[in-house]
Protein backbone atom coordinates (compact mmCIF):
# COMPACT_ATOMS: atom_id res chain seq x y z
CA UNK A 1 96.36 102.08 114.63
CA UNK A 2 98.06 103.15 111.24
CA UNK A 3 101.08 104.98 111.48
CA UNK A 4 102.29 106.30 107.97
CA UNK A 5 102.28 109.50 105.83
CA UNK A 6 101.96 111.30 109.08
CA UNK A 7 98.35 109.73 109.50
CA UNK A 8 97.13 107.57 112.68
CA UNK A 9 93.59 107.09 113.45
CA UNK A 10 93.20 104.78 116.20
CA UNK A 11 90.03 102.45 117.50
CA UNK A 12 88.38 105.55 119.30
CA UNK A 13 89.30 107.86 116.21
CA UNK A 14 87.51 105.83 113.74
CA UNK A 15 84.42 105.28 115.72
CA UNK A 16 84.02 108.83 116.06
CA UNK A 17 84.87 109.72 112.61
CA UNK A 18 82.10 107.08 111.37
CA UNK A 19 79.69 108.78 113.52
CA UNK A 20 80.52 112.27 112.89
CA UNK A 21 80.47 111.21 108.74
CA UNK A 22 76.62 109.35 109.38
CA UNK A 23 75.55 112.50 110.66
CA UNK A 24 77.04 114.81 108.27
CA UNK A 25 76.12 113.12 105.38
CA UNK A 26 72.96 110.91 105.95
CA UNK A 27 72.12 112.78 109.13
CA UNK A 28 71.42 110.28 111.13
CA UNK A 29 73.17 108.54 114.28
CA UNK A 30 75.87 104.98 113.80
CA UNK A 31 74.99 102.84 116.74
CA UNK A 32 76.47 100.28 116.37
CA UNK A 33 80.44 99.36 115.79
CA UNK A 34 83.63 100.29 113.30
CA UNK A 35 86.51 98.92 113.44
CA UNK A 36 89.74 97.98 111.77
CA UNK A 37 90.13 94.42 110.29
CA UNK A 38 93.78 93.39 108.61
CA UNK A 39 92.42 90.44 107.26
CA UNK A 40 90.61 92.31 104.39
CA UNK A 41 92.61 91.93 101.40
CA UNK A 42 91.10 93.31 98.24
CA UNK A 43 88.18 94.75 99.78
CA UNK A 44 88.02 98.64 101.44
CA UNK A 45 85.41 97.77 103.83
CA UNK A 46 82.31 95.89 105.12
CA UNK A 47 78.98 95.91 106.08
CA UNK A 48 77.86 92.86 108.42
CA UNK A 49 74.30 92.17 107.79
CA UNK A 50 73.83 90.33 111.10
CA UNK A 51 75.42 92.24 113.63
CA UNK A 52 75.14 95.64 111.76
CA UNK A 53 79.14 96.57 112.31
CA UNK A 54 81.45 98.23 109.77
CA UNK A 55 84.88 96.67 109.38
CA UNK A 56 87.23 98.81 107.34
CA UNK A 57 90.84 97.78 105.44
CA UNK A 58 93.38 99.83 107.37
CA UNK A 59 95.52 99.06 104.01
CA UNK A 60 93.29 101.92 102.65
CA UNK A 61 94.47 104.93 105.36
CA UNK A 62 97.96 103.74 104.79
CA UNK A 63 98.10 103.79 100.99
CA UNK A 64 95.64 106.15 99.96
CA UNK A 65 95.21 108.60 102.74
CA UNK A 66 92.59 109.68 105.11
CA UNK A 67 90.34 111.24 101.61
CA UNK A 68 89.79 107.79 100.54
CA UNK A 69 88.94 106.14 103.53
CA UNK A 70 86.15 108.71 104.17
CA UNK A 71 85.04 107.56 100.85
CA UNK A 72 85.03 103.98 102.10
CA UNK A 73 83.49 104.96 104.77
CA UNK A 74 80.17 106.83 103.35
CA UNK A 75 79.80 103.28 100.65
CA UNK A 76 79.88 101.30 104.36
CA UNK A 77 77.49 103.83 105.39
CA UNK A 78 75.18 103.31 102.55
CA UNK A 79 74.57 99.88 103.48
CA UNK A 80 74.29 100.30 106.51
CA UNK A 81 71.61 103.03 106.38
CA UNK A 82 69.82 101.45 103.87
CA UNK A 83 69.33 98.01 105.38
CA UNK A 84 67.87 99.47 108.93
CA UNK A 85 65.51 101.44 106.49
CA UNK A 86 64.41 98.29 104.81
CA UNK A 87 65.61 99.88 101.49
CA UNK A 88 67.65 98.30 98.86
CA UNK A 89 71.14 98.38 100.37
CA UNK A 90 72.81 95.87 97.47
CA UNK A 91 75.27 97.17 94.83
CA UNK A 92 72.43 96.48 91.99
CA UNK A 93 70.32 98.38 93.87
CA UNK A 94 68.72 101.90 92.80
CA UNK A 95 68.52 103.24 96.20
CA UNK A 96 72.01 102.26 96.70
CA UNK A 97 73.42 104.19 93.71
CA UNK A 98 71.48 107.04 94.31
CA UNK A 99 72.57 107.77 98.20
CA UNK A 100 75.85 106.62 96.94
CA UNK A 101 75.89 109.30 94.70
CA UNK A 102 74.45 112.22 96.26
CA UNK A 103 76.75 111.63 99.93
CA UNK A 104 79.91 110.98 97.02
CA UNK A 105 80.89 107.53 98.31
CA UNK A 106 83.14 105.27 96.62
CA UNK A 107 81.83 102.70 94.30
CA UNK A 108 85.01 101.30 94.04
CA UNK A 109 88.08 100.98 96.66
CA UNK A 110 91.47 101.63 94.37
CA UNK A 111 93.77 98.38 93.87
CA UNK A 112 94.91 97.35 97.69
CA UNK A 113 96.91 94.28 96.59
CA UNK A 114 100.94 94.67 96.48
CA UNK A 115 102.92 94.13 93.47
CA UNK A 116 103.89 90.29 95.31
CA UNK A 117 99.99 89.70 95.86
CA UNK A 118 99.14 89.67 92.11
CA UNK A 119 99.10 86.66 90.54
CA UNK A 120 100.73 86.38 86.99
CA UNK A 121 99.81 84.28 84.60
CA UNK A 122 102.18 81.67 83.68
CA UNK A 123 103.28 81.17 79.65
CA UNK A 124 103.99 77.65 78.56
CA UNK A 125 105.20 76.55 74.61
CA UNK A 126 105.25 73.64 73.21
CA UNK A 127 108.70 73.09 71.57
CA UNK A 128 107.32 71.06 68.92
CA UNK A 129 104.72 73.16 67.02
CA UNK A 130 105.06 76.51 69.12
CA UNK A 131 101.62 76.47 70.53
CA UNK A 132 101.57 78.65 73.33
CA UNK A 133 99.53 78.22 76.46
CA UNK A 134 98.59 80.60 79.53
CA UNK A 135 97.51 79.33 82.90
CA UNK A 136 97.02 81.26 86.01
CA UNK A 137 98.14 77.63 87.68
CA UNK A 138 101.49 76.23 87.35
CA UNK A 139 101.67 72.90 85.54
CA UNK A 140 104.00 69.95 85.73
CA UNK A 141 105.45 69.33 82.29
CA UNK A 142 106.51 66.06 83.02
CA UNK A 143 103.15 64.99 83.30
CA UNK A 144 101.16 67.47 80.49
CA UNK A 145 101.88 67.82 77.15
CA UNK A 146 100.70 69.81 74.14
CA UNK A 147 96.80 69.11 73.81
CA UNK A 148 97.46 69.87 69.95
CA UNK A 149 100.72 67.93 68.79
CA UNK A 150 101.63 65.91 71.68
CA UNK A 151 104.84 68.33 71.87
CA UNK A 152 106.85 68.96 75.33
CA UNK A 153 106.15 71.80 77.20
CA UNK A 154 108.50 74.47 78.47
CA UNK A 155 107.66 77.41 80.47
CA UNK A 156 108.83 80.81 79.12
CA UNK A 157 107.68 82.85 81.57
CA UNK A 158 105.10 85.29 83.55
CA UNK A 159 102.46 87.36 81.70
């Protein structure tokens, strides 16, 4: 599926390597199914409650390499594992930190979002009485002005 940094792990490759990892590490058997979804955006991976499947961010394979997938893959595993148990298989949950720490899962996936996806905050000033103002939102400054002298706005610029 992912073809970059000399790395390509395919449908059938990623099954098997969840598998193989579940019985490794929590040594017991993944029945159910892992796949690949590009629609995750800021998120490595997930667990779905009601059909038990594992979806994974390929963005993680092709920007981080195959080390932080696996990673990915044992925090997936946690859930999973710990749901069909009946255990605690939340984030809050003790039972989740603690397999989560002794298999050395991720806690956290590592910044997936491109420079472009980021959003900036936008810097406004009144020209007036120099009052600045930062909104994640663009505003129209024909319409708003400044909430302290009554001042035009002017953007200035990205934060």
């Amino acid at each position: 599926m992912e073809q970059e940094r000399g790395i390509y792990v395919n449908q059938k490759e990623l099954q098997s390597l969840v598998e193989d990892i579940s019985l490794e590490f929590f040594e017991q058997s993944f029945n159910h199914t892992a796949s690949f979804n590009r629609r995750l955006r800021t998120t490595g991976g997930r667990y779905l409650l009601q059909t038990h499947h594992l979806e994974f961010n390929p963005r993680v394979l092709l920007q981080y390499g195959m080390e932080e997938l696996i990673a990915v893959i044992k925090h997936e595993l946690c859930h999973y594992h710990l749901h069909i148990m009946g255990k605690g298989y939340r984030h809050r949950d003790g039972d989740f930190k603690e397999l989560l720490a002794r298999t050395g899962g991720a806690r956290y996936v590592k910044n997936l979002q491109n420079e472009s996806e980021i959003q900036k905050n936008k810097v406004y000033l009144c020209k007036n009485c120099q009052q600045k103002y930062i909104r994640k939102r663009k505003i129209d400054t024909k319409r708003y002005v400044c909430g302290k002298c009554k001042g035009k706005l002017g953007l200035i610029g990205n934060e």
